[in-house]
N, C-alpha and C. Protein backbone atom coordinates (compact mmCIF):
# COMPACT_ATOMS: atom_id res chain seq x y z
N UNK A 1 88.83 205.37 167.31
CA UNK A 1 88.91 205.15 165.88
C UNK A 1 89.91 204.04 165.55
N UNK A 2 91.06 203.59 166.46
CA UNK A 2 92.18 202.96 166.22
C UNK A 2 91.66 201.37 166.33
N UNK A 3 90.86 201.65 167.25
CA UNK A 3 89.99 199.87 168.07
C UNK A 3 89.00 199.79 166.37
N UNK A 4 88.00 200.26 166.25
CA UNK A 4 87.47 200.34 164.75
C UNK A 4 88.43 199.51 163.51
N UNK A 5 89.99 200.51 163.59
CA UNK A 5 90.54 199.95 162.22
C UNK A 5 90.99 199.03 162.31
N UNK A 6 91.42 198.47 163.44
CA UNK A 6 91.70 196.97 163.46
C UNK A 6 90.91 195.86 164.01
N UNK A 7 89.92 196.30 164.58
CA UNK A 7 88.66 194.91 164.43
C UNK A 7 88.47 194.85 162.73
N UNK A 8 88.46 196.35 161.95
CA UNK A 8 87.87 196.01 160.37
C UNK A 8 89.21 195.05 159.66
N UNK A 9 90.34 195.45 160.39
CA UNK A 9 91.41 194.59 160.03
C UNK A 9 91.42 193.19 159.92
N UNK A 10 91.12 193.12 161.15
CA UNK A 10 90.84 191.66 161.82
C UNK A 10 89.72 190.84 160.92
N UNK A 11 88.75 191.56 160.67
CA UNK A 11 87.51 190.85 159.55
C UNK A 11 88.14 190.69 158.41
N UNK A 12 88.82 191.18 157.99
CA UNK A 12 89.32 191.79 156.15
C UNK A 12 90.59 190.37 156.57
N UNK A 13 91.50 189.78 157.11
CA UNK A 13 91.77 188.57 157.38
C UNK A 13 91.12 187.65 157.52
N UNK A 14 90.12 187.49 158.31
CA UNK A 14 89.40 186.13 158.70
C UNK A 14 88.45 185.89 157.22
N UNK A 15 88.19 186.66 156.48
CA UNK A 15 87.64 186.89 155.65
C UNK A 15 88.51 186.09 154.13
N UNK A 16 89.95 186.40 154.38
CA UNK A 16 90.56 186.15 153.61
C UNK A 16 91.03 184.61 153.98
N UNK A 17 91.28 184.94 155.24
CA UNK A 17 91.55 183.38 155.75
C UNK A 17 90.38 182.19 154.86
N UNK A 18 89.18 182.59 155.30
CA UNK A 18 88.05 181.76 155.34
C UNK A 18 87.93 181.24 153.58
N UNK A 19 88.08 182.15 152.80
CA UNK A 19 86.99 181.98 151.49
C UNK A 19 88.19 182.17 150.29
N UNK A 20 89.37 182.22 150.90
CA UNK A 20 90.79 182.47 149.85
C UNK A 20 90.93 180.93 149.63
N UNK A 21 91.55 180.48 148.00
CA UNK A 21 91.27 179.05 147.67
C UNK A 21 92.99 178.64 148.43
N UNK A 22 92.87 177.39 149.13
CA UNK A 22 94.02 176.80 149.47
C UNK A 22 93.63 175.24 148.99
N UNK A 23 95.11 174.92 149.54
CA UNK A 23 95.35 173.63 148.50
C UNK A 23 94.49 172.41 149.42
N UNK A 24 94.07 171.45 148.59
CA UNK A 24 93.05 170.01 149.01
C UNK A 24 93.33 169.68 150.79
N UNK A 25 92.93 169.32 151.53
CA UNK A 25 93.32 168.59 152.80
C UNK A 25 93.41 166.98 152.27
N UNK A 26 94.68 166.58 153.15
CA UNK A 26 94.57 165.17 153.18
C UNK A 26 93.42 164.47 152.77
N UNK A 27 92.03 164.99 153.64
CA UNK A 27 90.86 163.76 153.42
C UNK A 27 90.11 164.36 151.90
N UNK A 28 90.47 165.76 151.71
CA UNK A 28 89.84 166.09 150.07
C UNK A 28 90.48 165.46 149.13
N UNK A 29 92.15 164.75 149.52
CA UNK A 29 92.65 164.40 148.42
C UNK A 29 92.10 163.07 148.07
N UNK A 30 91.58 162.39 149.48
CA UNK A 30 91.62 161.30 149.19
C UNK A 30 90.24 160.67 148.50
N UNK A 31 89.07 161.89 148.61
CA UNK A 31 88.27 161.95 147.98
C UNK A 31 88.68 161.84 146.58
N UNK A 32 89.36 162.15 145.86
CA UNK A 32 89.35 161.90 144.58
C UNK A 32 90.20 160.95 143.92
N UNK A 33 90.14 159.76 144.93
CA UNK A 33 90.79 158.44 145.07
C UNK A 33 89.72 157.47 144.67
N UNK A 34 89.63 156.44 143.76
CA UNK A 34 88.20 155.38 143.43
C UNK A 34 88.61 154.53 143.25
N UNK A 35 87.89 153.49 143.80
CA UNK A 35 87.87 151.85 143.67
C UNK A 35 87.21 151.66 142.35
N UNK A 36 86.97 152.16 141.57
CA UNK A 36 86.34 151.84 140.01
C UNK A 36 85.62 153.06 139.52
N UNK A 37 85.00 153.32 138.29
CA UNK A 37 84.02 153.88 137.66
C UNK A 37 83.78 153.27 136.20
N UNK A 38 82.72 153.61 135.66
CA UNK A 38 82.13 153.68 134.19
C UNK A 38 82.77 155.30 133.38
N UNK A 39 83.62 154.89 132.44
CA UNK A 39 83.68 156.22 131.76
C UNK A 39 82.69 156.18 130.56
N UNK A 40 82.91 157.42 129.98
CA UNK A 40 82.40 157.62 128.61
C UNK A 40 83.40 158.56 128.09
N UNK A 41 83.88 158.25 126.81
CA UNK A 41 84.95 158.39 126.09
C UNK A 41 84.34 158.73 124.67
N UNK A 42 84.06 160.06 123.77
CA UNK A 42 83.46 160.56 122.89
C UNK A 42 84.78 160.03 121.93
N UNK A 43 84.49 159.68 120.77
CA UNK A 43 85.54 159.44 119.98
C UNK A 43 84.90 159.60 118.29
N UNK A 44 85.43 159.78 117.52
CA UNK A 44 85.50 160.35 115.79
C UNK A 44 86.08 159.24 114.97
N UNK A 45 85.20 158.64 114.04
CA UNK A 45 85.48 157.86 113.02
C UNK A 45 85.92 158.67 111.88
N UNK A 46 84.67 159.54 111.83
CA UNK A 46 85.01 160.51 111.12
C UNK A 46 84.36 162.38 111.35
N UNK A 47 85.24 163.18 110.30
CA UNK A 47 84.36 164.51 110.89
C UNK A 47 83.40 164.99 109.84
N UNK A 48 83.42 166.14 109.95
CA UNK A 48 83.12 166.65 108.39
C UNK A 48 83.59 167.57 108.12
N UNK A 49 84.16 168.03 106.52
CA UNK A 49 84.88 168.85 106.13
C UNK A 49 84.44 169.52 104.82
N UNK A 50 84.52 170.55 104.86
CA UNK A 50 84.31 171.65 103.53
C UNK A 50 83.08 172.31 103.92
N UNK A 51 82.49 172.96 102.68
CA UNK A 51 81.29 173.54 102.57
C UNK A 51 79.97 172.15 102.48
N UNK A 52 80.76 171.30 101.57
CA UNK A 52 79.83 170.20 101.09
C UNK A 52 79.62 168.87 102.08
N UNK A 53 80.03 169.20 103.09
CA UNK A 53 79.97 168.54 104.90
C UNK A 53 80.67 166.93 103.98
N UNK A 54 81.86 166.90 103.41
CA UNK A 54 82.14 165.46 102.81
C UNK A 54 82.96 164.91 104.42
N UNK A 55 82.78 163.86 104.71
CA UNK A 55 83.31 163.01 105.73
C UNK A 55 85.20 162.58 105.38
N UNK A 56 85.73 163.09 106.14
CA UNK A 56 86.94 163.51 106.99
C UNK A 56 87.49 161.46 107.34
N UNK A 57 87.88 160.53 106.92
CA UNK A 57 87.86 159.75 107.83
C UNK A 57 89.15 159.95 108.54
N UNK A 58 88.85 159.32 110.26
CA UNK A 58 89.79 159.37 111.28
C UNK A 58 89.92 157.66 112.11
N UNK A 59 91.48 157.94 112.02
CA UNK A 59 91.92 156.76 112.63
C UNK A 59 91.51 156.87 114.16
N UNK A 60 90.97 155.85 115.42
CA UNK A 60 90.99 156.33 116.52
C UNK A 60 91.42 155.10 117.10
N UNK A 61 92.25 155.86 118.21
CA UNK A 61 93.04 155.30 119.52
C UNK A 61 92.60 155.25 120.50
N UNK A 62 92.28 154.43 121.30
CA UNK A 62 91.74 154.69 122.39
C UNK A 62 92.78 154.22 123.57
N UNK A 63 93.18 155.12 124.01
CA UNK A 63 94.08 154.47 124.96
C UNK A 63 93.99 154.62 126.67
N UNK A 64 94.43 153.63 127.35
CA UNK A 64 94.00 153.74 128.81
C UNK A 64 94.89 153.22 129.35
N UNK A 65 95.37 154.28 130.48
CA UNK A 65 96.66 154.47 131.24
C UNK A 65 96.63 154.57 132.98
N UNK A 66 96.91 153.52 133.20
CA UNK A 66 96.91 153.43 134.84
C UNK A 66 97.99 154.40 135.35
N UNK A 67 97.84 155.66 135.86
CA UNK A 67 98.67 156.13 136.49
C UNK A 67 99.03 156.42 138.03
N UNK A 68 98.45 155.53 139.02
CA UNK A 68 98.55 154.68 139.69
C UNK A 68 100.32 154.34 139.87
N UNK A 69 101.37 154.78 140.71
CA UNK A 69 102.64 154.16 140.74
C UNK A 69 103.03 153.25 141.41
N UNK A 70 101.67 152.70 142.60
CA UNK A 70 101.88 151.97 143.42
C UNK A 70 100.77 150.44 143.07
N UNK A 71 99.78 150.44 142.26
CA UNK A 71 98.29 149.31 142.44
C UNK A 71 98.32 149.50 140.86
N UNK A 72 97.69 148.00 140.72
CA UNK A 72 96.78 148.00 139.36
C UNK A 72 95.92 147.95 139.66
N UNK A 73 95.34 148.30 138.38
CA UNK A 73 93.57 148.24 138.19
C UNK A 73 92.97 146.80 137.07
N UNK A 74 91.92 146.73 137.23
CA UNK A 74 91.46 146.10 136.50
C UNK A 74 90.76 146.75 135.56
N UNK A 75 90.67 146.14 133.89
CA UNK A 75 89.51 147.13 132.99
C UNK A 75 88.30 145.99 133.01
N UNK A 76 87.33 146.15 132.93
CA UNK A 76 86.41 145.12 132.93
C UNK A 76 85.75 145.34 131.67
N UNK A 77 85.46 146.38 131.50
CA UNK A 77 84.27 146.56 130.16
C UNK A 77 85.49 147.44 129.28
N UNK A 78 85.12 147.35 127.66
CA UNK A 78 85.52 148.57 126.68
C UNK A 78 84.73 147.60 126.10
N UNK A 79 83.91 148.80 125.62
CA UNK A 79 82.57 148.83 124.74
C UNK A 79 82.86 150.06 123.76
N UNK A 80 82.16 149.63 121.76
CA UNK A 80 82.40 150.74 121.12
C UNK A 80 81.19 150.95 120.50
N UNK A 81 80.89 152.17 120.62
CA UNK A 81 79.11 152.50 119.94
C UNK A 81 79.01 153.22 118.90
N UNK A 82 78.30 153.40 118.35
CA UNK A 82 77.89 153.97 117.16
C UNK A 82 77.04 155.58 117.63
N UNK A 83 77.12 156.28 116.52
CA UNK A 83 76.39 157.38 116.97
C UNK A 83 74.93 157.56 117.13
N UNK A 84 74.85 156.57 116.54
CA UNK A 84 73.00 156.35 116.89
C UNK A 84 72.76 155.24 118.66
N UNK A 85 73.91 155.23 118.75
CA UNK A 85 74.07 154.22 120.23
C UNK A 85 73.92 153.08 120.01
N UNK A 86 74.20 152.55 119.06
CA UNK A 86 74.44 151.13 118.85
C UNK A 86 75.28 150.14 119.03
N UNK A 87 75.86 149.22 119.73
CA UNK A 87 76.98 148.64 120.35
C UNK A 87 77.05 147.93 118.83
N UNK A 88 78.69 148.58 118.60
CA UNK A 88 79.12 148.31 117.64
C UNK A 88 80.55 146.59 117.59
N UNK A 89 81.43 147.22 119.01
CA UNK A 89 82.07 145.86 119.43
C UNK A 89 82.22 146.09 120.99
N UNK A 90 82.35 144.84 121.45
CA UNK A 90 82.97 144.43 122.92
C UNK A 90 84.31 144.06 122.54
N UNK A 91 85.39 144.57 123.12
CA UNK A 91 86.51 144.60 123.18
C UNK A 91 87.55 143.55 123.90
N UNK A 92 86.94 143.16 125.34
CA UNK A 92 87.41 142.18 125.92
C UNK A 92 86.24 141.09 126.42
N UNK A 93 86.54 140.15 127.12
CA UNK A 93 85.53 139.13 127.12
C UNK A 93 86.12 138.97 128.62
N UNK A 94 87.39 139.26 129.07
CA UNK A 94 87.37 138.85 130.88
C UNK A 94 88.35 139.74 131.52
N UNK A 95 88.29 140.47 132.67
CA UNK A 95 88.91 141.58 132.71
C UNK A 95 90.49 141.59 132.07
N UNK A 96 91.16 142.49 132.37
CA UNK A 96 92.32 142.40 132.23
C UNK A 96 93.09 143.38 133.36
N UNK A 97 94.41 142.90 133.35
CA UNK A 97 94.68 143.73 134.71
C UNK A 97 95.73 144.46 134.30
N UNK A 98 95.89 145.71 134.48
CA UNK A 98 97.04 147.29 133.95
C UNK A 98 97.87 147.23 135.43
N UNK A 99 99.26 146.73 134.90
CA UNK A 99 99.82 147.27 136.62
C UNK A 99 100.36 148.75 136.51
N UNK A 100 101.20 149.23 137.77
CA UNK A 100 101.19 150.33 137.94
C UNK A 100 102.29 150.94 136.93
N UNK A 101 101.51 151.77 136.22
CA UNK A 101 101.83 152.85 135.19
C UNK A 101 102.00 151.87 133.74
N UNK A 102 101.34 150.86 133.68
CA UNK A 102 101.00 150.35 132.31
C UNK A 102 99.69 151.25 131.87
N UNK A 103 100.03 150.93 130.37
CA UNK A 103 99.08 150.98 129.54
C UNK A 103 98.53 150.16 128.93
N UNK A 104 97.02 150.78 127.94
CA UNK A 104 96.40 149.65 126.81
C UNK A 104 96.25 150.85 125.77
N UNK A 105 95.58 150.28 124.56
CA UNK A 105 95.45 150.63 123.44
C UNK A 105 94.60 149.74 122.78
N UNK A 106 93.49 150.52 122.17
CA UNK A 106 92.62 149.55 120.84
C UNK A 106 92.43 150.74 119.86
N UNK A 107 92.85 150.43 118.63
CA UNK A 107 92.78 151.28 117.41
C UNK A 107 91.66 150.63 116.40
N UNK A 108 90.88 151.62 116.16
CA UNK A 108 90.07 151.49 114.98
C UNK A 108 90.44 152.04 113.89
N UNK A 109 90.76 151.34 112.79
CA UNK A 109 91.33 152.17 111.57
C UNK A 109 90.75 153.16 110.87
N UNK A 110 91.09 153.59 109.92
CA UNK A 110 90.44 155.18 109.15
C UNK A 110 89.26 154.48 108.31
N UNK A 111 89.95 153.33 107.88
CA UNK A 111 88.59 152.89 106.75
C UNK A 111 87.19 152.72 107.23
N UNK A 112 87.71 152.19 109.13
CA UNK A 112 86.42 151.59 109.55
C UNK A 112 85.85 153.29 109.63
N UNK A 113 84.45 153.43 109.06
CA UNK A 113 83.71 154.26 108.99
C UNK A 113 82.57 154.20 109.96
N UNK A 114 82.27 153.01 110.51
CA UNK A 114 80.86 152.88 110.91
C UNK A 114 80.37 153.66 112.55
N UNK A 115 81.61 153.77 113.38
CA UNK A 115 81.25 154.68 114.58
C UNK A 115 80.35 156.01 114.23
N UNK A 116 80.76 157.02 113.32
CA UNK A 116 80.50 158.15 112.45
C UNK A 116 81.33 159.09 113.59
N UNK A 117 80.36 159.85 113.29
CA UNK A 117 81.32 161.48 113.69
C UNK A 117 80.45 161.44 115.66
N UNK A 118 79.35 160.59 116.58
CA UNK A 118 79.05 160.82 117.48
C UNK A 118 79.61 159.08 118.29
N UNK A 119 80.71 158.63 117.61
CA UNK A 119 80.96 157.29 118.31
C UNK A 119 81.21 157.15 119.89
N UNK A 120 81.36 156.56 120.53
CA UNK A 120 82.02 156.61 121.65
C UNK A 120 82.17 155.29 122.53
N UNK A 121 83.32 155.20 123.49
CA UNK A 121 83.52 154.26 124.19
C UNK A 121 83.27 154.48 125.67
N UNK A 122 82.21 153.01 126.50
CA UNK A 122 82.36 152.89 127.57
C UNK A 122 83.69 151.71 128.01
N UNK A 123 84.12 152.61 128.98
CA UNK A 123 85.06 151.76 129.60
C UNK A 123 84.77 151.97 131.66
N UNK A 124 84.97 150.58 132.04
CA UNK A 124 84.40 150.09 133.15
C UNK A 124 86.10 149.83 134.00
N UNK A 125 86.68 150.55 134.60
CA UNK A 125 87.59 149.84 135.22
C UNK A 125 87.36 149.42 137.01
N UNK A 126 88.20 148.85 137.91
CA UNK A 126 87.60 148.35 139.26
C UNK A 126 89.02 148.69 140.16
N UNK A 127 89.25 148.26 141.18
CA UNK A 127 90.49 148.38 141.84
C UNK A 127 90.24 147.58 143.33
N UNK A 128 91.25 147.09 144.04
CA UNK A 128 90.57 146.59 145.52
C UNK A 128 91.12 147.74 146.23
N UNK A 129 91.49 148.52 145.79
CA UNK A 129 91.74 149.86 146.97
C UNK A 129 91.66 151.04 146.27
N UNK A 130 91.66 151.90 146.91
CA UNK A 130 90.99 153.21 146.56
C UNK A 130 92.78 153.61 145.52
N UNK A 131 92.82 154.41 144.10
CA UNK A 131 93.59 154.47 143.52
C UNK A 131 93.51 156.06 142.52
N UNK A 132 94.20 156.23 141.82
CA UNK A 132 94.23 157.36 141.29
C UNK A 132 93.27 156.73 139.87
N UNK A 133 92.43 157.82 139.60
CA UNK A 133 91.90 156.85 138.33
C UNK A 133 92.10 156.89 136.97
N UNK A 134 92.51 156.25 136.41
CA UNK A 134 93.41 156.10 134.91
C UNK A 134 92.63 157.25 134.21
N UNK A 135 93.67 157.42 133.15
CA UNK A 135 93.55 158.32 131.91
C UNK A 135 92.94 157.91 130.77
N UNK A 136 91.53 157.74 130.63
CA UNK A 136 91.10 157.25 129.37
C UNK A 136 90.62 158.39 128.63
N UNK A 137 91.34 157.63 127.06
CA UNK A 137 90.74 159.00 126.08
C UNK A 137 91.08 158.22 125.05
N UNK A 138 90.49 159.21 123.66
CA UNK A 138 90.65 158.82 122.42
C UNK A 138 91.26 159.61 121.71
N UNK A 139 92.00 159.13 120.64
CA UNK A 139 93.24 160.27 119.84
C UNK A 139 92.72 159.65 118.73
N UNK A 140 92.62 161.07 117.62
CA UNK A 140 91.80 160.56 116.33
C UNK A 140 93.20 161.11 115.30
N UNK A 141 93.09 160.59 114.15
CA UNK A 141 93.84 161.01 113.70
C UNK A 141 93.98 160.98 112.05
N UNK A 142 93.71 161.53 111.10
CA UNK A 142 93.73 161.62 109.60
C UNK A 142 94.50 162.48 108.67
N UNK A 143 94.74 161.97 107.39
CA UNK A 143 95.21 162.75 106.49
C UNK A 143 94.45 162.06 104.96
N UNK A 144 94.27 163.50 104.52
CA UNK A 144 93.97 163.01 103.12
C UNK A 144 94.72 164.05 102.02
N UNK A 145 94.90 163.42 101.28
CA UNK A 145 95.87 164.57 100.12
C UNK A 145 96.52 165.21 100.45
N UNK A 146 97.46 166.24 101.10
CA UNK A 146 97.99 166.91 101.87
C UNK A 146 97.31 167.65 102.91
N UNK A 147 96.22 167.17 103.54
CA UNK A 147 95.81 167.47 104.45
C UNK A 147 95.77 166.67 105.77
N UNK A 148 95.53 167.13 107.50
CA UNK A 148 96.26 166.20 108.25
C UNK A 148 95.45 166.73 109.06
N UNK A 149 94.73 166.13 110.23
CA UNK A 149 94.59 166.56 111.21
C UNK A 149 94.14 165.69 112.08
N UNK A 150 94.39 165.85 113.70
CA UNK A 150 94.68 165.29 114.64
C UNK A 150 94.04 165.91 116.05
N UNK A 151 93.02 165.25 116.88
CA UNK A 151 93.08 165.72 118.02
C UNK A 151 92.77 165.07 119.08
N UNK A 152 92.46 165.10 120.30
CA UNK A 152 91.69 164.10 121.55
C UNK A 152 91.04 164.24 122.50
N UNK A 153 90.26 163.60 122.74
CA UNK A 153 88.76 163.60 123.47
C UNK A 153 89.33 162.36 124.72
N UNK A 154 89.16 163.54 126.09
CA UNK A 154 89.08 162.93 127.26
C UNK A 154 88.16 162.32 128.17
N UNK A 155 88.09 160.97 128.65
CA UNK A 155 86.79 159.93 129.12
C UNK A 155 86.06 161.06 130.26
N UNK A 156 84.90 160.96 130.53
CA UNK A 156 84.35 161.53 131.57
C UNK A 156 83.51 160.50 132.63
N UNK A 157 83.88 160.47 133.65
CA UNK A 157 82.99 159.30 134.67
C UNK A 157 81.33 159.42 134.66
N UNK A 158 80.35 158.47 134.46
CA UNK A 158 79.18 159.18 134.59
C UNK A 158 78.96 157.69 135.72
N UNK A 159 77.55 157.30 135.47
CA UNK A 159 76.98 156.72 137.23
C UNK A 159 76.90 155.37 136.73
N UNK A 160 76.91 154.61 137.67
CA UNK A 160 77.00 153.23 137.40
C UNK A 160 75.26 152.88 136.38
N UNK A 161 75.22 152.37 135.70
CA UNK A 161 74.18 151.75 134.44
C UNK A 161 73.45 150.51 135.91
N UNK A 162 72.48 150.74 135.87
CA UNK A 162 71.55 149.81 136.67
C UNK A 162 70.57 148.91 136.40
């Protein structure tokens, strides 16, 4: 009976060994290391508010942060669309280069209305070595009459456009 409880021992470890979450290996970390991607970045011109759905306008920030302490990156594309998907502006015309732990910023003001409430930005950055990949997102932000509100929408990588 004693040989029994510790072979079941022995399983009830290897078991735990095997399928218990531990931390990344070297080569998993480095998997989530990229020489570039395409984001998409959801962002708010405006929302809607009340019963009578009246439009909310919001200031938006879009900001993008190499956090990277060692390489820059390059941004190549920031593109801003409309909610019907309409390329509303191109932002830069030739890359630009973020060194390590710079930032950027492009603000659309509250008045500009025309993104609507489904706007969003592609942003294209590149790298010549594999790097941590920046923080892109948008921070919206409004007040009207004593009212205020504020929040932010983080970029998500999708597949290169072909």
């Amino acid at each position: 009976m004693t040989k029994n409880l510790s072979f079941e021992y022995f399983l009830i470890f290897l078991c735990i060994c095997f399928f218990s979450p531990v931390s990344l290996s070297a080569s998993e970390k480095k998997s989530e290391l990229s020489e570039g991607q395409y984001i998409y970045v959801p962002a708010y011109s405006y929302i809607y508010s009340g019963e009578k759905e009246r439009p909310f306008p919001l200031t938006v920030t879009l900001s993008i942060r190499n956090i990277n302490p060692k390489h820059q990156i390059k941004i190549i594309l920031v593109d801003y669309y409309e909610t019907q998907g309409k390329l509303l502006k191109k932002y830069i015309d030739k890359p630009i280069t973020l060194k390590p732990l710079e930032s950027l910023r492009y603000v659309i003001p509250g008045k500009i209305k025309s993104g609507g409430s489904g706007a969003n930005f592609i942003v294209e950055w590149q790298s010549d070595k594999f790097v941590n990949p920046p923080i892109i997102e948008s921070i919206m932000i409004g007040t009207q009459m004593q009212q205020g509100i504020s929040f932010t929408s983080r970029g998500r990588e999708i597949l290169t456009p072909e």
